[in-house]
PDB file of N, CA and C in Angstrom:
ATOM      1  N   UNK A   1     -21.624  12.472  14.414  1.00  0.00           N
ATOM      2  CA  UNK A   1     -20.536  11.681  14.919  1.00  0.00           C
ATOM      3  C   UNK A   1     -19.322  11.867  14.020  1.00  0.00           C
ATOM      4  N   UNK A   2     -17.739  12.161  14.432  1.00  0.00           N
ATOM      5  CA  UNK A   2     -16.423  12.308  14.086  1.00  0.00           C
ATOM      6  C   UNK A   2     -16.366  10.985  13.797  1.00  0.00           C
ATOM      7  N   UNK A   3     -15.857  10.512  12.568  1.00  0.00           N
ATOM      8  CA  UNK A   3     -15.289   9.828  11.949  1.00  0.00           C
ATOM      9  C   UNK A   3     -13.739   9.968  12.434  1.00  0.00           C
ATOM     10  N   UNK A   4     -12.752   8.581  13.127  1.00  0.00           N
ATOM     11  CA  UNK A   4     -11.497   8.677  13.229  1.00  0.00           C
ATOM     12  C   UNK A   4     -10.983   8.409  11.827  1.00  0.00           C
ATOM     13  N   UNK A   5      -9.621   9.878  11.710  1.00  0.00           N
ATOM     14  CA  UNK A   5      -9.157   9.712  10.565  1.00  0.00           C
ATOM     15  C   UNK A   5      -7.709   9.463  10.896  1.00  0.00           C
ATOM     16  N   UNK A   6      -6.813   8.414   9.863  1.00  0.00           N
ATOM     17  CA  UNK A   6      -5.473   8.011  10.256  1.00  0.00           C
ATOM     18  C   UNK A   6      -4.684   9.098   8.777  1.00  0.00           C
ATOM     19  N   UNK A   7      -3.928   9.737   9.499  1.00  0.00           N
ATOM     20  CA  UNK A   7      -2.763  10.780   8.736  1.00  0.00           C
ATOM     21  C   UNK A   7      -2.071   9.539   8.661  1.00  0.00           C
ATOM     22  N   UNK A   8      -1.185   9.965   7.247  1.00  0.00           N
ATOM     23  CA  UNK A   8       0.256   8.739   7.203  1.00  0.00           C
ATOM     24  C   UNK A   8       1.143   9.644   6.444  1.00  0.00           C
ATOM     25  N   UNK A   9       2.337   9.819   6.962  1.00  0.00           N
ATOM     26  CA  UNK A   9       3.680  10.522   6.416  1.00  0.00           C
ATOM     27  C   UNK A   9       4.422   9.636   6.468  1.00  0.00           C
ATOM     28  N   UNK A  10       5.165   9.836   4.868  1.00  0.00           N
ATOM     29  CA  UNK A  10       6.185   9.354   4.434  1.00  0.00           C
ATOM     30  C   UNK A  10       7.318  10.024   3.616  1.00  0.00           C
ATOM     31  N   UNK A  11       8.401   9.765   2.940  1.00  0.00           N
ATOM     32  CA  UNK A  11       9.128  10.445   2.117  1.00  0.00           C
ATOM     33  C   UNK A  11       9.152   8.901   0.849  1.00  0.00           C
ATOM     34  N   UNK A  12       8.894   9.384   0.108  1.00  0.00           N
ATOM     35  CA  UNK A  12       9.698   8.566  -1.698  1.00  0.00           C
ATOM     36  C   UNK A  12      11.329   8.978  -1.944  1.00  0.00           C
ATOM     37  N   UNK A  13      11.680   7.836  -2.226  1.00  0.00           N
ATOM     38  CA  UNK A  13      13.071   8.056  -2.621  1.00  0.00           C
ATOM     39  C   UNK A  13      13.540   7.070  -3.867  1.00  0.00           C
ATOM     40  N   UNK A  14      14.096   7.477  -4.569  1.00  0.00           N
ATOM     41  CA  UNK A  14      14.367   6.258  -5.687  1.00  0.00           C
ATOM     42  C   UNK A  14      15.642   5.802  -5.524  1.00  0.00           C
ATOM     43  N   UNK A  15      16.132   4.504  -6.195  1.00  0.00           N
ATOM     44  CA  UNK A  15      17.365   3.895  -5.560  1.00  0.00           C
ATOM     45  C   UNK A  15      18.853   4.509  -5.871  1.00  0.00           C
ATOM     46  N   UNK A  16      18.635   6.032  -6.395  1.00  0.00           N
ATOM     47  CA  UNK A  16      19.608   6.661  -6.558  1.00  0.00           C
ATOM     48  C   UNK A  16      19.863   7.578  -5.152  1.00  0.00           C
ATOM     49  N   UNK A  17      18.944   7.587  -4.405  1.00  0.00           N
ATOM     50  CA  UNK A  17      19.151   8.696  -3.307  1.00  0.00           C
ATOM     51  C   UNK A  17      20.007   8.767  -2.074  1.00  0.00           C
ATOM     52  N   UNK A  18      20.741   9.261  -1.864  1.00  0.00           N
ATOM     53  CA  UNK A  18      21.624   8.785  -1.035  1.00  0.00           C
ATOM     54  C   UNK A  18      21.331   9.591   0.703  1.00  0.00           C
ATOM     55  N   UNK A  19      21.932   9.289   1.660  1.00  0.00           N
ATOM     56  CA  UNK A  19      21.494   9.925   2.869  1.00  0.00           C
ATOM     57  C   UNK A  19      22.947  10.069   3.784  1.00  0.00           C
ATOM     58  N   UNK A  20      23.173  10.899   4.547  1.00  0.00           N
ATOM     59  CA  UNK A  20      23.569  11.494   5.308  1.00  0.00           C
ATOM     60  C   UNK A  20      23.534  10.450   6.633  1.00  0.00           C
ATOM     61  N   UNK A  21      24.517  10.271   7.298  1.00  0.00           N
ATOM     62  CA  UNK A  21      23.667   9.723   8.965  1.00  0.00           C
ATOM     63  C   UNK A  21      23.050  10.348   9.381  1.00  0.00           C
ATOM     64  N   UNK A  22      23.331  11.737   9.621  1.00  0.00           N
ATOM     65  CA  UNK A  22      22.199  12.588  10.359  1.00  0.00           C
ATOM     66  C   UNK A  22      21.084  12.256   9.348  1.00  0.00           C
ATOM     67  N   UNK A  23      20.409  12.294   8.226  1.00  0.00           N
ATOM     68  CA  UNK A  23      19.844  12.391   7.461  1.00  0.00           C
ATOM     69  C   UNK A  23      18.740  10.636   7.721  1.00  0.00           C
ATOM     70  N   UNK A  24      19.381   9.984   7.867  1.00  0.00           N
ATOM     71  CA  UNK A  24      19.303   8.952   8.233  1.00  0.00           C
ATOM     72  C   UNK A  24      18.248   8.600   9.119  1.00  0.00           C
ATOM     73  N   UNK A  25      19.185   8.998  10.332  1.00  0.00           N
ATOM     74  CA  UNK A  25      18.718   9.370  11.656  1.00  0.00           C
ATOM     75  C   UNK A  25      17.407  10.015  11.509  1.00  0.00           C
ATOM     76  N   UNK A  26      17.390  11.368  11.178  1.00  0.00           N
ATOM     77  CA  UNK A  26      16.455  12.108  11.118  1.00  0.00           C
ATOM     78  C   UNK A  26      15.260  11.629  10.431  1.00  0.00           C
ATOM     79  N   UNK A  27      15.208  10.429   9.023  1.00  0.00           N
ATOM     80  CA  UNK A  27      14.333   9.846   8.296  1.00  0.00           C
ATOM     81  C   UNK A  27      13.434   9.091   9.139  1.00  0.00           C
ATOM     82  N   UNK A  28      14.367   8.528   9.678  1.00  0.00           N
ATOM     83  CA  UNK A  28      13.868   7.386  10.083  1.00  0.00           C
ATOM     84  C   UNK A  28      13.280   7.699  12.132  1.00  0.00           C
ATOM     85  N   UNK A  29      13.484   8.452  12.692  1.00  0.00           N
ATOM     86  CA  UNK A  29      13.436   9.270  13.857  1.00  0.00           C
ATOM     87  C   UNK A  29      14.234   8.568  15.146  1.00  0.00           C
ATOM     88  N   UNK A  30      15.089   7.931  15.096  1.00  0.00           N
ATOM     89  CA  UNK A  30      16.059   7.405  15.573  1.00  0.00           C
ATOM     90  C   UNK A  30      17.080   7.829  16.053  1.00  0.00           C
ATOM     91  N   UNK A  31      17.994   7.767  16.910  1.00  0.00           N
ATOM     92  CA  UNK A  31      19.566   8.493  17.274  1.00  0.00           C
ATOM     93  C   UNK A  31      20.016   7.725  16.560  1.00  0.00           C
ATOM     94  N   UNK A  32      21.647   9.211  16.188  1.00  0.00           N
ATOM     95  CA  UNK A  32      22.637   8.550  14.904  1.00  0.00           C
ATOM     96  C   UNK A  32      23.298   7.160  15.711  1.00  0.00           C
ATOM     97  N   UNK A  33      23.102   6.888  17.384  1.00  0.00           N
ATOM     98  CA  UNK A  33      23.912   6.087  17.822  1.00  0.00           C
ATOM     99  C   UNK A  33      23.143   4.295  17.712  1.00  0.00           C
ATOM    100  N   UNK A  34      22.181   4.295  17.538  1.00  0.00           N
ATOM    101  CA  UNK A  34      20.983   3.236  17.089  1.00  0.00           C
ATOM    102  C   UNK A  34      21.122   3.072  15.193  1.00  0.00           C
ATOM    103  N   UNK A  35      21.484   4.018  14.381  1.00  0.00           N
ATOM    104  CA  UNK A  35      22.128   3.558  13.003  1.00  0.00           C
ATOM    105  C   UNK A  35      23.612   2.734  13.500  1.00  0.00           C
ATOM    106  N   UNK A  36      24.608   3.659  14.196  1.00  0.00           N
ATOM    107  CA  UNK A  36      25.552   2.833  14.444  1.00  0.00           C
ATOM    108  C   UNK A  36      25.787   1.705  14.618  1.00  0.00           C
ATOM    109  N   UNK A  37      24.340   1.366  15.837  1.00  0.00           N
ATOM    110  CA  UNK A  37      24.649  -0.006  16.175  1.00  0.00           C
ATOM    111  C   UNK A  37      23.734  -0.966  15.038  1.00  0.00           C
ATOM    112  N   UNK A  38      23.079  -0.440  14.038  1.00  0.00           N
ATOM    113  CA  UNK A  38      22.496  -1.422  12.813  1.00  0.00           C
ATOM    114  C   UNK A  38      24.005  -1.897  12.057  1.00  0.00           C
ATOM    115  N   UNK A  39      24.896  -0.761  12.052  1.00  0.00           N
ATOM    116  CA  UNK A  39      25.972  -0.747  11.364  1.00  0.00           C
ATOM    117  C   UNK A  39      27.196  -1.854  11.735  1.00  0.00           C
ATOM    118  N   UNK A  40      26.811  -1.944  13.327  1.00  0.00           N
ATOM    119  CA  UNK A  40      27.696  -2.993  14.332  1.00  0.00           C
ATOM    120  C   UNK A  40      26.903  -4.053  14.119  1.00  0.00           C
ATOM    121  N   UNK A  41      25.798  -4.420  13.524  1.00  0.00           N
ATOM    122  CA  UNK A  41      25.023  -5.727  13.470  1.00  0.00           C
ATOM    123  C   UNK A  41      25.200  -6.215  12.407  1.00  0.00           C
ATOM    124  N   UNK A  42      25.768  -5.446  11.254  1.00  0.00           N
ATOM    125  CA  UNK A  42      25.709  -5.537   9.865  1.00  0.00           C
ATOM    126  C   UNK A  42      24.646  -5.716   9.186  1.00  0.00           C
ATOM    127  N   UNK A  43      23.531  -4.418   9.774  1.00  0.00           N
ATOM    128  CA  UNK A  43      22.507  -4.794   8.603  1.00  0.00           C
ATOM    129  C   UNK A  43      22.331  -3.790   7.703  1.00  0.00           C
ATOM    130  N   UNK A  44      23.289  -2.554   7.862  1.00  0.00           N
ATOM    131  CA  UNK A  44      23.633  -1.817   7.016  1.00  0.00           C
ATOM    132  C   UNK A  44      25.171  -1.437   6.727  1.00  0.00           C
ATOM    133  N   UNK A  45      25.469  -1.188   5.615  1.00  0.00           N
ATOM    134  CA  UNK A  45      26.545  -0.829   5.196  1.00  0.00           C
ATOM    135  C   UNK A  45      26.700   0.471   4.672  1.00  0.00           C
ATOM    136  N   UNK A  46      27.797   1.903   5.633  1.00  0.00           N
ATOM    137  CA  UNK A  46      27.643   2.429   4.661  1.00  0.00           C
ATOM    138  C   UNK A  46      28.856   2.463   3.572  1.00  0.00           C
ATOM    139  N   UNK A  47      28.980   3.611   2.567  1.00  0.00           N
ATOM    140  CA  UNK A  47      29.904   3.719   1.209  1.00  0.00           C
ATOM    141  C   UNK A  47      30.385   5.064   1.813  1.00  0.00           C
ATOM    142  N   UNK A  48      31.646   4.767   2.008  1.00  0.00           N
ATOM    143  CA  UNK A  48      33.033   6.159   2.535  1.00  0.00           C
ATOM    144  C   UNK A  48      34.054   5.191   3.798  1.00  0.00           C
ATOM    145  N   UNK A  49      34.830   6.089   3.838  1.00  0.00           N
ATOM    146  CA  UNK A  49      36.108   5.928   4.591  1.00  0.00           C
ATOM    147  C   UNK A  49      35.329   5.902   6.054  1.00  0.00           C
ATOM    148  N   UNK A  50      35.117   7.394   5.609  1.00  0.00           N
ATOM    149  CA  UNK A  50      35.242   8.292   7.399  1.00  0.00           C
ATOM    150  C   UNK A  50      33.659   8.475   7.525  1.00  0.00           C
ATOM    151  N   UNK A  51      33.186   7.933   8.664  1.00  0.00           N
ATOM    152  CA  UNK A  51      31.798   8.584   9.691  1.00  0.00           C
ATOM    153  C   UNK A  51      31.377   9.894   8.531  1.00  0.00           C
ATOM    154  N   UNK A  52      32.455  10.932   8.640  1.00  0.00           N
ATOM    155  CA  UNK A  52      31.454  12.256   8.249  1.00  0.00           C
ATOM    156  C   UNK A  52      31.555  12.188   6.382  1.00  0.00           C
ATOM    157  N   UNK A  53      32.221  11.389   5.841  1.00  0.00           N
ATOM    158  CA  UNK A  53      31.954  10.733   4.278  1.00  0.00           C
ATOM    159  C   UNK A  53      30.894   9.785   4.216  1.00  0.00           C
ATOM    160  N   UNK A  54      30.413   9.252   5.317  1.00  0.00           N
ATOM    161  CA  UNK A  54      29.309   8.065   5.112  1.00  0.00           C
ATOM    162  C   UNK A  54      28.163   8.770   4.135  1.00  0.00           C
ATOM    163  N   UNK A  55      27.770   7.333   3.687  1.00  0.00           N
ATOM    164  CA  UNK A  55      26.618   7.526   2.971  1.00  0.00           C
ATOM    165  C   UNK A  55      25.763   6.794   2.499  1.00  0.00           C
ATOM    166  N   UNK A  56      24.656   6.765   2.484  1.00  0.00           N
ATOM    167  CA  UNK A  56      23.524   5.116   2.773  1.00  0.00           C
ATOM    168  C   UNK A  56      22.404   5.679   2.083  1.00  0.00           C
ATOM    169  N   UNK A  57      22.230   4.539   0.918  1.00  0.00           N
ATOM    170  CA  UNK A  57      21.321   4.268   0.069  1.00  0.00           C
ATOM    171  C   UNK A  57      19.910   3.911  -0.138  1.00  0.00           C
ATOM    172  N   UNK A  58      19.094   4.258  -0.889  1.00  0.00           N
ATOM    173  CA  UNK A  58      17.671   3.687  -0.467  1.00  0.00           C
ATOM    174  C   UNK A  58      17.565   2.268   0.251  1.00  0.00           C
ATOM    175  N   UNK A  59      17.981   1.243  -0.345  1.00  0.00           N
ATOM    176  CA  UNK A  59      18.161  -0.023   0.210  1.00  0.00           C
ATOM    177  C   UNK A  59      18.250   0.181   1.911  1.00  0.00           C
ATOM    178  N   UNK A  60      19.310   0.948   2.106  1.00  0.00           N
ATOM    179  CA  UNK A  60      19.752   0.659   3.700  1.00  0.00           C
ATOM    180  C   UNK A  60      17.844   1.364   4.362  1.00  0.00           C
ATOM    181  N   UNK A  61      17.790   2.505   3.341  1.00  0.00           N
ATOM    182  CA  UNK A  61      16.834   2.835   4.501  1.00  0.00           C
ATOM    183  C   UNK A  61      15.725   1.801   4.705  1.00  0.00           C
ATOM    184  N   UNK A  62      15.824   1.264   3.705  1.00  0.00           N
ATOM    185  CA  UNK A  62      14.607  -0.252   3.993  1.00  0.00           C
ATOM    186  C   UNK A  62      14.693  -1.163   4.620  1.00  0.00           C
ATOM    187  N   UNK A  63      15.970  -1.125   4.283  1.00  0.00           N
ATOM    188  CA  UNK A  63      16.133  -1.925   5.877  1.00  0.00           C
ATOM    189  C   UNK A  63      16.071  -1.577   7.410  1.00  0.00           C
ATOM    190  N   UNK A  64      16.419  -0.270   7.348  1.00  0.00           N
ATOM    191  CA  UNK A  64      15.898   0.427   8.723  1.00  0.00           C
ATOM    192  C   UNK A  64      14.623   0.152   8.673  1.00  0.00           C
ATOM    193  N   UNK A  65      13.994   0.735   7.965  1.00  0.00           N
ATOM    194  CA  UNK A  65      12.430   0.722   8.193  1.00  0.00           C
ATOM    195  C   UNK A  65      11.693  -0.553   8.968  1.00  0.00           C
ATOM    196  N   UNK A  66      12.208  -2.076   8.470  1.00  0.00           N
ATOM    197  CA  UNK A  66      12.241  -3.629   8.583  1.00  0.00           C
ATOM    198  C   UNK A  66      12.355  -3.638   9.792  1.00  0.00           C
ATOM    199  N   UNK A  67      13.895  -3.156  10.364  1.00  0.00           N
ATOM    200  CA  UNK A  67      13.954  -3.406  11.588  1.00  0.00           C
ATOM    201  C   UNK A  67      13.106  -2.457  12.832  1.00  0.00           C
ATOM    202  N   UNK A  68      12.744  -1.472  12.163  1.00  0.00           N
ATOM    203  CA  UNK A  68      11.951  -0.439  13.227  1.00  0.00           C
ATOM    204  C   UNK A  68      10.626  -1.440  13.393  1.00  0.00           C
ATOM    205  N   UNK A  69      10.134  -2.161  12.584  1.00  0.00           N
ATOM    206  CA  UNK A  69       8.713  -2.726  12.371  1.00  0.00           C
ATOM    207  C   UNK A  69       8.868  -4.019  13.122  1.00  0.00           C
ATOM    208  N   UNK A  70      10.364  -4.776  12.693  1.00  0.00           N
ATOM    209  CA  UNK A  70      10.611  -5.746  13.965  1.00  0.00           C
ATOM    210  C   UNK A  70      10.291  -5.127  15.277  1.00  0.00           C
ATOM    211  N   UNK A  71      11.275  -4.015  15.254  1.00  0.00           N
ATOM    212  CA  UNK A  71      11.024  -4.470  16.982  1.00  0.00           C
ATOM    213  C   UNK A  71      10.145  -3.206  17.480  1.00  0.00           C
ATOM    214  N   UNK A  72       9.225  -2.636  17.051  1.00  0.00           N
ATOM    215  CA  UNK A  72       8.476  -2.314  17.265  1.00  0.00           C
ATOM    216  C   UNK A  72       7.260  -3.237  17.395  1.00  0.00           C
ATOM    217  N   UNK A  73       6.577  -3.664  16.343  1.00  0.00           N
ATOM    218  CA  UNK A  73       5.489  -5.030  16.080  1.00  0.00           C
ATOM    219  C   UNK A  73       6.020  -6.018  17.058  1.00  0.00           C
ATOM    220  N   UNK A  74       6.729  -6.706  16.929  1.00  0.00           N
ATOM    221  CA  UNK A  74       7.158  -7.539  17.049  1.00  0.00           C
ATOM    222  C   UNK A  74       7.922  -7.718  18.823  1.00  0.00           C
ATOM    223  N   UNK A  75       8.443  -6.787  18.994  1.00  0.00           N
ATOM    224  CA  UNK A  75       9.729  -6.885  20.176  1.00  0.00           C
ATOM    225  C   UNK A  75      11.116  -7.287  20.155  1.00  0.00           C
ATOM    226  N   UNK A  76      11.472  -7.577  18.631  1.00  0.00           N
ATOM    227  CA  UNK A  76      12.308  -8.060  18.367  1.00  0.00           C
ATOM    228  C   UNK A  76      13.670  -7.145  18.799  1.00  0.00           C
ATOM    229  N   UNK A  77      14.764  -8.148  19.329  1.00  0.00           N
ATOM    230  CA  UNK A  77      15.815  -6.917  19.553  1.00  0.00           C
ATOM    231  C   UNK A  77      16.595  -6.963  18.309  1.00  0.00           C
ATOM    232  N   UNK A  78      17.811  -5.979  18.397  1.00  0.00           N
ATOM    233  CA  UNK A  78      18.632  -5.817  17.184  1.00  0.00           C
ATOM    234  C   UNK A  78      19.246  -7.273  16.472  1.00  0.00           C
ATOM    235  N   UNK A  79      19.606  -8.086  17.371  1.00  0.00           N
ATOM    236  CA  UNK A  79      20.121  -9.287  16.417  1.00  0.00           C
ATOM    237  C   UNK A  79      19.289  -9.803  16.124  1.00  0.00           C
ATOM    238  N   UNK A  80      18.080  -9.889  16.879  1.00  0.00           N
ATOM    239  CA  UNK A  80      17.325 -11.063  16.066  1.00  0.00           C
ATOM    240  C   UNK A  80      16.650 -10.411  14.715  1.00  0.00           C
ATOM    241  N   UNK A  81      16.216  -8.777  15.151  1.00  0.00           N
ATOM    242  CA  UNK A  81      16.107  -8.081  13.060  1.00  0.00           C
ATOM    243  C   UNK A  81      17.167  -8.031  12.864  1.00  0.00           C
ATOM    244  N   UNK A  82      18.219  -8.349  13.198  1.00  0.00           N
ATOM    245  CA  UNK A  82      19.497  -8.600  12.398  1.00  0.00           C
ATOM    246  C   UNK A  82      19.363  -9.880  11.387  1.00  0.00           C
ATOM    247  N   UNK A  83      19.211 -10.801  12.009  1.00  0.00           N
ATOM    248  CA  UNK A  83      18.677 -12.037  11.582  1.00  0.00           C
ATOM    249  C   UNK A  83      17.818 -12.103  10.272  1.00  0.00           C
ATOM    250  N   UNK A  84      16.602 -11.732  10.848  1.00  0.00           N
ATOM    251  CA  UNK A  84      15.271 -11.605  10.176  1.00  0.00           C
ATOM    252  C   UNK A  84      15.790 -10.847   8.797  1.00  0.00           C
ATOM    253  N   UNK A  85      16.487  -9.665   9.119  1.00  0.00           N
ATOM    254  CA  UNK A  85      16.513  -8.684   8.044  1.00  0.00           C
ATOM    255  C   UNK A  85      17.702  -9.669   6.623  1.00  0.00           C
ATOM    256  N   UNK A  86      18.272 -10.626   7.304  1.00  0.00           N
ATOM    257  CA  UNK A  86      19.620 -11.390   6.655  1.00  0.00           C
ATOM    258  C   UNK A  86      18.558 -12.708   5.793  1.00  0.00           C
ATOM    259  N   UNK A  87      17.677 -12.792   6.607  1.00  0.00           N
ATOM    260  CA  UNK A  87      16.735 -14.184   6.005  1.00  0.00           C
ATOM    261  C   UNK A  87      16.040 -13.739   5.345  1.00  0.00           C
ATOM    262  N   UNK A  88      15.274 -12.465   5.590  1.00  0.00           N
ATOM    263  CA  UNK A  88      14.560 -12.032   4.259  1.00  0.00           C
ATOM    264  C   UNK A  88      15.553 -11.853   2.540  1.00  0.00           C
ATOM    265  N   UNK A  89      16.205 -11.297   3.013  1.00  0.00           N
ATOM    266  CA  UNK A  89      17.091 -10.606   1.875  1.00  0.00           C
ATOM    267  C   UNK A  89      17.570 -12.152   1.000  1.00  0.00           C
ATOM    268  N   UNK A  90      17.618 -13.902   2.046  1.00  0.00           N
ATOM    269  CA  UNK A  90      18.181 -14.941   1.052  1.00  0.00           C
ATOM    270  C   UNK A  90      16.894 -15.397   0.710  1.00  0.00           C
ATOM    271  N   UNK A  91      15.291 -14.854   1.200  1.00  0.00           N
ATOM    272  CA  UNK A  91      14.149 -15.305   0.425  1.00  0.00           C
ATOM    273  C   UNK A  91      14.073 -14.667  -0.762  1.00  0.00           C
ATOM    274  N   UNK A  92      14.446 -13.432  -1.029  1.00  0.00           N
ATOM    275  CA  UNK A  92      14.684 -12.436  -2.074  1.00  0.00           C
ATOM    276  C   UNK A  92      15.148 -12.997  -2.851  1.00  0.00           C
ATOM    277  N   UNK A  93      17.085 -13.209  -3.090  1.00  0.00           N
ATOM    278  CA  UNK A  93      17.588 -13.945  -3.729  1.00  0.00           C
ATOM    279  C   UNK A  93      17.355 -15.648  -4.562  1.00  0.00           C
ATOM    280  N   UNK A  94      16.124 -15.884  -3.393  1.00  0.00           N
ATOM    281  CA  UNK A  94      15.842 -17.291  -3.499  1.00  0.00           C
ATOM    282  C   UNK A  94      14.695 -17.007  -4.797  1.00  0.00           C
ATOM    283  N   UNK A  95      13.924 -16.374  -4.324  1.00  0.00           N
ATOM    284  CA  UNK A  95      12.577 -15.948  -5.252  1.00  0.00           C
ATOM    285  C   UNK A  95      13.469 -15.403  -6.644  1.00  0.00           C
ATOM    286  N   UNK A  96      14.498 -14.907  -6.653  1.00  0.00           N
ATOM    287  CA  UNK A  96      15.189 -14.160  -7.933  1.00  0.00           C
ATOM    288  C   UNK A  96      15.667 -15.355  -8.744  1.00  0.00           C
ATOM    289  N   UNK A  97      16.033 -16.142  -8.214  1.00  0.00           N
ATOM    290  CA  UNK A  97      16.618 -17.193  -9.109  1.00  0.00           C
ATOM    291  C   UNK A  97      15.703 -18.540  -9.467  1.00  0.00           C
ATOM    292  N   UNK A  98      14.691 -18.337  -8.600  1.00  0.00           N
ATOM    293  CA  UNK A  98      13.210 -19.463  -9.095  1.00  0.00           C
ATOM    294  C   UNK A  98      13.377 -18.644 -10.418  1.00  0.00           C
ATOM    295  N   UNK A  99      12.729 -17.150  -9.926  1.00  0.00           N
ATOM    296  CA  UNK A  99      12.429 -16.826 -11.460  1.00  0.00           C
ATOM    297  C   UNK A  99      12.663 -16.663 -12.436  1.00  0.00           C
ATOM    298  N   UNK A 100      14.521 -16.048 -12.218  1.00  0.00           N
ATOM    299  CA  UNK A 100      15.021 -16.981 -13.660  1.00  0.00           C
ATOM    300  C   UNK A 100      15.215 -18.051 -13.785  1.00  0.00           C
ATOM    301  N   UNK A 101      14.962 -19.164 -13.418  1.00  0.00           N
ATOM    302  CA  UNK A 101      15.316 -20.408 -13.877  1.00  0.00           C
ATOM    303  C   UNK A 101      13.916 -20.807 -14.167  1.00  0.00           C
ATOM    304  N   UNK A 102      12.361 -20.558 -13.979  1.00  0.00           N
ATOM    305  CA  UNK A 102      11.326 -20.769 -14.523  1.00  0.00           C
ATOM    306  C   UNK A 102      11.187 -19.675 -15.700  1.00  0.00           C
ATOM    307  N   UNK A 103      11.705 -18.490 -15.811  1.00  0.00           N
ATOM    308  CA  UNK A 103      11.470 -17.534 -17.019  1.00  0.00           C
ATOM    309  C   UNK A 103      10.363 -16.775 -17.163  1.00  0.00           C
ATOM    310  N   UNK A 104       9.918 -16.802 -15.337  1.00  0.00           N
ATOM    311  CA  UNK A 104       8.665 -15.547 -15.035  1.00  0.00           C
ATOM    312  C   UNK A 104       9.675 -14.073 -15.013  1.00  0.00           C
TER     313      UNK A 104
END
C-alpha cells in the first residue's frame, strides 16, 4: 500500500528582501491586478514614486500570504482580510508593549 505524501514549496526571505510587483505577483501566484487591489485596501504599502519603482518588503509578503489564507480558508473577501490583516497587526503591537512593560 502507497503511503499519501504532501510536497510543500516555499521560498525564505529575510526582512531585507525586497520584491518587484511582478515578483510579487509571481511569489505569491496571483495577478499583479489582485496586489493592486491589496494596495487599494491598504494592506500593503509599497516604497517608490512610480508602479515600475515599486517595491515591497518581506513584511508585505506576509501579509499577502494572511490574506490568501483568509480568503481562501476562510471565504473572506478583500476588506474583511483587510480588516483581519489591520487587527492582527494591533494584537502584535498590543503583545509588544505587554512585553515591555512586564520585561519578558
Amino acid at each position: 500500500m502507497m503511503e499519501k505524501q504532501t510536497v510543500l514549496s516555499g521560498i525564505v526571505v529575510d526582512e531585507k528582501t525586497e520584491f518587484t510587483l511582478h515578483e510579487l505577483s509571481r511569489s505569491c501566484g496571483k495577478p499583479a491586478e489582485w496586489i493592486l487591489a491589496l494596495i487599494d485596501e491598504g494592506v500593503i504599502d509599497p516604497v517608490g514614486d512610480k508602479q515600475a519603482q515599486w517595491r515591497f518588503g518581506a513584511a508585505c509578503l506576509r501579509r499577502v500570504r494572511i490574506v490568501q489564507r483568509l480568503e481562501c480558508d476562510l471565504g473572506v473577501n478583500l476588506a474583511g482580510a483587510a480588516l483581519a490583516v489591520e487587527l492582527l497587526d494591533e494584537v502584535e503591537r498590543l503583545r509588544a508593549r505587554l512585553a515591555a512593560a512586564t520585561g519578558r
